[in-house]
N, C-alpha and C. Protein backbone atom coordinates (compact mmCIF):
# COMPACT_ATOMS: atom_id res chain seq x y z
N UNK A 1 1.86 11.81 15.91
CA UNK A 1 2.29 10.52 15.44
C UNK A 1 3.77 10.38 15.73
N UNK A 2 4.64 8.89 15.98
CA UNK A 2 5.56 8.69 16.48
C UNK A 2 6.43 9.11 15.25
N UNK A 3 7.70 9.76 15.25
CA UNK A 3 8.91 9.07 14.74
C UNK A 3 9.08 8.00 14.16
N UNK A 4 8.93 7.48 12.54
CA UNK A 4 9.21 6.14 11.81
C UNK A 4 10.28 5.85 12.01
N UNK A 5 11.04 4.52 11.70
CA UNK A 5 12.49 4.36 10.91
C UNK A 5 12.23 2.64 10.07
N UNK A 6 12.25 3.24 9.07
CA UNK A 6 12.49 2.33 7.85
C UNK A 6 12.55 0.85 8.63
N UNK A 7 13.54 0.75 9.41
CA UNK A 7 13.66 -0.56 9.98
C UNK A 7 12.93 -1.34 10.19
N UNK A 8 11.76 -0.38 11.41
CA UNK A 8 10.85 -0.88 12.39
C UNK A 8 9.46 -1.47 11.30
N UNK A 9 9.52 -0.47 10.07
CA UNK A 9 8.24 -0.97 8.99
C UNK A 9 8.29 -3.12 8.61
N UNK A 10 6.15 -3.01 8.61
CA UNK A 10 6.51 -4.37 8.46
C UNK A 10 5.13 -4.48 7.78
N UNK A 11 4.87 -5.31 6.65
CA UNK A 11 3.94 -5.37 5.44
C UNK A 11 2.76 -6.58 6.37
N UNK A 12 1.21 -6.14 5.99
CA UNK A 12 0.36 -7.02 6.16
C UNK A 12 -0.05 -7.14 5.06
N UNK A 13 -0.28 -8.19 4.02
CA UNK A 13 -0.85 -8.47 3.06
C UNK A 13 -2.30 -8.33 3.24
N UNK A 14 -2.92 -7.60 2.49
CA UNK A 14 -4.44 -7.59 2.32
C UNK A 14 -5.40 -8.58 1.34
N UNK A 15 -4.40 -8.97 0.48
CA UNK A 15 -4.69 -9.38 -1.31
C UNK A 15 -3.67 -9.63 -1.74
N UNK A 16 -3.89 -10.78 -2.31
CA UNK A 16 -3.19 -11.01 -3.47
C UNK A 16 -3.97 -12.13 -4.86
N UNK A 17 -3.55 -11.48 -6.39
CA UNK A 17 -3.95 -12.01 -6.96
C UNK A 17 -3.16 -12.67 -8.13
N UNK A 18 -2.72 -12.98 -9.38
CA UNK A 18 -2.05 -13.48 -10.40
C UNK A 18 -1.12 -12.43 -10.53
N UNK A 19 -1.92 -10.94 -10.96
CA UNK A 19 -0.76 -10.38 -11.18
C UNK A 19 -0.76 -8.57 -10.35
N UNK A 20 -1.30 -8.68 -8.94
CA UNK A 20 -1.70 -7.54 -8.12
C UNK A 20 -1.31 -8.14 -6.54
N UNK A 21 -0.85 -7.43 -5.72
CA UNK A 21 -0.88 -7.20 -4.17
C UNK A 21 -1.19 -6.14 -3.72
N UNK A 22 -1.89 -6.09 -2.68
CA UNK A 22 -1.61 -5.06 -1.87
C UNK A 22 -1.28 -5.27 -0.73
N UNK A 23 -0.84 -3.71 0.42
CA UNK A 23 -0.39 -4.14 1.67
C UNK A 23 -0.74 -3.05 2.55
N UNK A 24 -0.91 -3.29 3.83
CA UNK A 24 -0.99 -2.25 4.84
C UNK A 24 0.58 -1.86 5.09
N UNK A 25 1.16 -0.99 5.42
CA UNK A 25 2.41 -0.22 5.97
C UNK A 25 2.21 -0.25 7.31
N UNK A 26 3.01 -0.89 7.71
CA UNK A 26 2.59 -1.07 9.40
C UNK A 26 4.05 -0.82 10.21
N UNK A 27 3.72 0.68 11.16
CA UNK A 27 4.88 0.01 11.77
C UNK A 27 4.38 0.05 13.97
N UNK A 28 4.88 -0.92 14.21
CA UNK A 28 4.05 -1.50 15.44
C UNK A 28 2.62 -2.17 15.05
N UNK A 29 1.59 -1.50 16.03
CA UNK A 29 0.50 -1.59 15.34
C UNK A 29 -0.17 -0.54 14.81
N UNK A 30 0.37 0.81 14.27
CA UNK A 30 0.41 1.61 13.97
C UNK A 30 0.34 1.86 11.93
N UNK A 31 -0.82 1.99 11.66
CA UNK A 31 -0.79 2.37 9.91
C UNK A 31 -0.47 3.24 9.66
N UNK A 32 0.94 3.12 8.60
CA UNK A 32 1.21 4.39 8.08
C UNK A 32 0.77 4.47 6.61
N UNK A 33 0.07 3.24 6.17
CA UNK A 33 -0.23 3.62 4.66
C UNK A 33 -0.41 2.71 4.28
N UNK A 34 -0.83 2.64 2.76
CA UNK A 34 -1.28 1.29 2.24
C UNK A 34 -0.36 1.18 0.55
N UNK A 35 0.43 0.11 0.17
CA UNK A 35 0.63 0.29 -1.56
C UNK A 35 0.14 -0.83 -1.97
N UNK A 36 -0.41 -0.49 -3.08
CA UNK A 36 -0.99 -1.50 -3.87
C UNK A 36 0.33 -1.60 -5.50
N UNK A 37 0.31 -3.62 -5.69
CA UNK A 37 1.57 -3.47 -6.57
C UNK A 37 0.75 -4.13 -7.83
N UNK A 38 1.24 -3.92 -8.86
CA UNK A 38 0.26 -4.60 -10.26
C UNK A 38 1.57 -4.65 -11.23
N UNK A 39 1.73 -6.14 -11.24
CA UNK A 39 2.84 -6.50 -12.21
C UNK A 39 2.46 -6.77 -13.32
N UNK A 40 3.10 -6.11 -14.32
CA UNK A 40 2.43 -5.91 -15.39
C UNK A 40 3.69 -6.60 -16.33
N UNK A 41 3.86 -6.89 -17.88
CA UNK A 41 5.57 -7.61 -18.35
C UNK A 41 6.47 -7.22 -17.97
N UNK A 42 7.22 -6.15 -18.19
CA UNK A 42 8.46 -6.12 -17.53
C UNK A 42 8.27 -4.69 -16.84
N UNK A 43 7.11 -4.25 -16.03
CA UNK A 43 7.15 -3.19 -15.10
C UNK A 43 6.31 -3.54 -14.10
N UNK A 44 6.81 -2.94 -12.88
CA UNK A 44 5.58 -2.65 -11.68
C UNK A 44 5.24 -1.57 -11.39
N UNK A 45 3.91 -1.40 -11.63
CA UNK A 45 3.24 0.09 -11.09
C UNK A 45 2.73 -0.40 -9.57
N UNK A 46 3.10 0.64 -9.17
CA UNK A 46 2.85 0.80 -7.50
C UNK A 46 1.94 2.06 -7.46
N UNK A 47 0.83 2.13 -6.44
CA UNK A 47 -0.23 3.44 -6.19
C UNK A 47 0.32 3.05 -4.19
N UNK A 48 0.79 3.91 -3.87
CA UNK A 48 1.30 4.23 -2.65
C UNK A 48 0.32 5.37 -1.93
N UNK A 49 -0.33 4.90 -0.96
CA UNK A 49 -0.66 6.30 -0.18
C UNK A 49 -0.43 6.26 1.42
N UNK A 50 -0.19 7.49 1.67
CA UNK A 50 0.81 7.69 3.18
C UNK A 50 -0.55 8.59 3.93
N UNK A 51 -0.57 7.94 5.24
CA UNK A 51 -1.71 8.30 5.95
C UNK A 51 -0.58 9.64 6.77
N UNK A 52 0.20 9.62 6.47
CA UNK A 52 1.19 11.07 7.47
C UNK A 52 1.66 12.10 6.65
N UNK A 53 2.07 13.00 7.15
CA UNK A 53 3.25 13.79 6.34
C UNK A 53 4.40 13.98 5.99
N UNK A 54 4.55 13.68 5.19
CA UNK A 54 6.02 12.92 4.40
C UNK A 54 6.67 14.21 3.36
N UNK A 55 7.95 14.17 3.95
CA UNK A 55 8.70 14.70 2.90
C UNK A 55 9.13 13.79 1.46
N UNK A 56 9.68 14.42 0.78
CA UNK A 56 10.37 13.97 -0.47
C UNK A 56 11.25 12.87 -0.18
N UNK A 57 12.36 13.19 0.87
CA UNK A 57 13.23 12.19 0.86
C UNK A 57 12.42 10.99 1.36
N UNK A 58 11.69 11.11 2.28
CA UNK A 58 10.92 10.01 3.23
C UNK A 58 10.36 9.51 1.83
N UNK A 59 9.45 9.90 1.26
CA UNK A 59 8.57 9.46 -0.01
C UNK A 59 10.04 7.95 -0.30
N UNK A 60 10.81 8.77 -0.98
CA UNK A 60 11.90 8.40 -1.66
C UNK A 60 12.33 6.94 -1.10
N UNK A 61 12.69 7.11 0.29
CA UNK A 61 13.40 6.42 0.64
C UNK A 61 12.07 5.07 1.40
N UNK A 62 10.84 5.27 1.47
CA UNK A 62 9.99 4.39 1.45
C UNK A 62 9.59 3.71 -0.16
N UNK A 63 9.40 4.31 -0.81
CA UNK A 63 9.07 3.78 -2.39
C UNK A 63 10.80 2.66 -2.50
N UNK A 64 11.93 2.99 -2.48
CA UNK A 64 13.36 2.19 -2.26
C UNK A 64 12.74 0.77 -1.08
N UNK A 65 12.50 1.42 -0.22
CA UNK A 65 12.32 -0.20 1.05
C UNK A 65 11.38 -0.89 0.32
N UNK A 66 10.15 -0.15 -0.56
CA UNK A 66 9.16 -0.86 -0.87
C UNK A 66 9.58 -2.27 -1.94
N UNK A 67 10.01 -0.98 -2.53
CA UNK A 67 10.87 -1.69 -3.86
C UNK A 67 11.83 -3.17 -3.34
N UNK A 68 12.80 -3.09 -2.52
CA UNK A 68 13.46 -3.75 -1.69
C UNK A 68 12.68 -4.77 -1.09
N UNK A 69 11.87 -4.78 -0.40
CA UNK A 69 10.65 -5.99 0.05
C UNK A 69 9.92 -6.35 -0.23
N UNK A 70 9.34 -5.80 -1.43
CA UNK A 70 8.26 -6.60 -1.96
C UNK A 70 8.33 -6.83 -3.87
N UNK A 71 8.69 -6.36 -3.95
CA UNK A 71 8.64 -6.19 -5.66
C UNK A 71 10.14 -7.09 -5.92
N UNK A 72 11.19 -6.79 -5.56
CA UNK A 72 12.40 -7.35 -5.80
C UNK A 72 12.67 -8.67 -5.16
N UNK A 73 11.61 -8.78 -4.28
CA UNK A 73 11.69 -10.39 -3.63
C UNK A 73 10.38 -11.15 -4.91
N UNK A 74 9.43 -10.34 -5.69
CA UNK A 74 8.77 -11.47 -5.93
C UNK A 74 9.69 -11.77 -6.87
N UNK A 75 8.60 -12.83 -7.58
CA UNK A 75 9.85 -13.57 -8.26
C UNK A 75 9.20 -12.89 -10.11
N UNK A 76 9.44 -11.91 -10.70
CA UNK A 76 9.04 -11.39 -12.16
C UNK A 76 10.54 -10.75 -12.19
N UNK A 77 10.16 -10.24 -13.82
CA UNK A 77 11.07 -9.66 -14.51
C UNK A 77 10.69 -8.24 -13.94
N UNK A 78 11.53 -7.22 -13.64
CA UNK A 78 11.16 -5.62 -13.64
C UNK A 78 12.41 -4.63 -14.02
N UNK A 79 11.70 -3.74 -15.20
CA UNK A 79 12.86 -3.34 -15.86
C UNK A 79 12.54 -2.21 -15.18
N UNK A 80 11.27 -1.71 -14.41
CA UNK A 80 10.98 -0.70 -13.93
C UNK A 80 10.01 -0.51 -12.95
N UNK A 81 10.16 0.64 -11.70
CA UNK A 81 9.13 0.26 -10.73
C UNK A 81 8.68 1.89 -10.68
N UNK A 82 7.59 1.76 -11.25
CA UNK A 82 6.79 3.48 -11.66
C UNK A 82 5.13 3.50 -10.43
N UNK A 83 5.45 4.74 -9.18
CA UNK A 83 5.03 4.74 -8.21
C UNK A 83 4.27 5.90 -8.13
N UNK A 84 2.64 5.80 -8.15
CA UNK A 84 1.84 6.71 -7.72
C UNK A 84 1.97 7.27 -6.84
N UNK A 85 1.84 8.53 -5.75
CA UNK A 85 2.14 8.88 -4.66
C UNK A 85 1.29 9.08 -4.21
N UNK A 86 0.28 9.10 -3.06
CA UNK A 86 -1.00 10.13 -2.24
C UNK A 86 -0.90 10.02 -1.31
N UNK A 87 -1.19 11.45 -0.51
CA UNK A 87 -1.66 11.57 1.32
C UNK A 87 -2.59 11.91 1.50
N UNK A 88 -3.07 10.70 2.31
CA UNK A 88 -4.66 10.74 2.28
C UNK A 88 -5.20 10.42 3.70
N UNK A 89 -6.07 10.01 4.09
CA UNK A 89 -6.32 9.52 5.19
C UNK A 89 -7.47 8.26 4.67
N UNK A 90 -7.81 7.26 5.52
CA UNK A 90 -8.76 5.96 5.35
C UNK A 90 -10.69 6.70 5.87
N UNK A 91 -11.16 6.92 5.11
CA UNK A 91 -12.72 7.00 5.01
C UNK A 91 -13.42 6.22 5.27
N UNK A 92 -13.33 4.88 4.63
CA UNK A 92 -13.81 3.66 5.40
C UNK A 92 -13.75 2.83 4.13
N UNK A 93 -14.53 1.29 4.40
CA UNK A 93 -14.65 0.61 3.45
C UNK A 93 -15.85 -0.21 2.92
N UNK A 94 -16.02 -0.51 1.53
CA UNK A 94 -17.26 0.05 1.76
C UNK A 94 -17.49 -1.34 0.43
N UNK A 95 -18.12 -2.16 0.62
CA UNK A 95 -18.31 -3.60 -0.25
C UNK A 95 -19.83 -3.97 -0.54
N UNK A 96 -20.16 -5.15 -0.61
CA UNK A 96 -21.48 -5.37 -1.30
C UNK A 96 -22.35 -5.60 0.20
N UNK A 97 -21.70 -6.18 1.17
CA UNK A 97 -22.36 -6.41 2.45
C UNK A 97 -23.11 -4.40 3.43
N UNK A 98 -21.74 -3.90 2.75
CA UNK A 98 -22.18 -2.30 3.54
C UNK A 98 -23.60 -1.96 2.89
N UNK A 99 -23.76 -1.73 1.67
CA UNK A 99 -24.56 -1.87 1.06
C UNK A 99 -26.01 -2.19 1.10
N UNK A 100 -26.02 -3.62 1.15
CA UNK A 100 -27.01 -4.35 1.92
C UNK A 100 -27.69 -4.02 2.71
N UNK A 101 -26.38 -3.74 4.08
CA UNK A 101 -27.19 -3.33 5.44
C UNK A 101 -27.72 -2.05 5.24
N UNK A 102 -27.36 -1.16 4.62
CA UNK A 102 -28.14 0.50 4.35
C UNK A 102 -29.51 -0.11 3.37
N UNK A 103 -29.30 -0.95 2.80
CA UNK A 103 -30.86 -1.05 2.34
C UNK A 103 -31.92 -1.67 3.40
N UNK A 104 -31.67 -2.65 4.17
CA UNK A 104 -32.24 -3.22 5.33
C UNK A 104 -32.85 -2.07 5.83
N UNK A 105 -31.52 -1.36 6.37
CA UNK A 105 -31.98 -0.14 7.70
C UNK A 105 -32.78 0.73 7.21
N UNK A 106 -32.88 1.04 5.43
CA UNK A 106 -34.08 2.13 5.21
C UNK A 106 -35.44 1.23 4.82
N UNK A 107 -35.70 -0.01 4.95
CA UNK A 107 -36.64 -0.72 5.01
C UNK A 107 -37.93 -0.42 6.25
């Protein structure tokens, strides 16, 4: 996997709802991860997961940009931004339509 730099990162919205977003971590066309944000009264919990291997500072200094572009631009109160961490990789996805078709196909 390439070399990041903070710069080059750029958010695809997946969702959004009253009081939740989430986003793909994109940098090129390249996924580096996904955070999901849930504004809650005066905090945002963030669940962050990094499809690479990330040090501490990297963690650090992505949870800061996150913070910086998306949470501090919306428009709420936040006295605090408290961030799940995981490295994981994408398994797939899996809704009421996937579902469906596995019942079809064992028909």
């Amino acid at each position: 996997m390439p070399e990041w730099n903070l710069e080059e990162l750029h958010y695809l919205r997946q969702y959004r709802t009253p009081h939740s977003e989430g986003y793909l971590i994109m940098q090129d066309e390249e996924r580096l991860g996904r955070v999901e944000l849930h504004f809650a009264s005066n905090v945002v919990y963030g669940t962050l997961i990094v499809e690479r291997e990330m040090g501490e500072d990297e963690i650090a200094d992505l949870v800061d940009k996150i913070d910086d572009d998306l949470v501090m631009s919306a428009d709420v109160t936040r006295e605090d931004f408290v961030v799940s961490v995981y490295q994981g990789r994408d398994l797939g996805l899996y809704s009421d339509e996937y579902f469906e078709e596995e019942e079809e196909e064992e028909e």
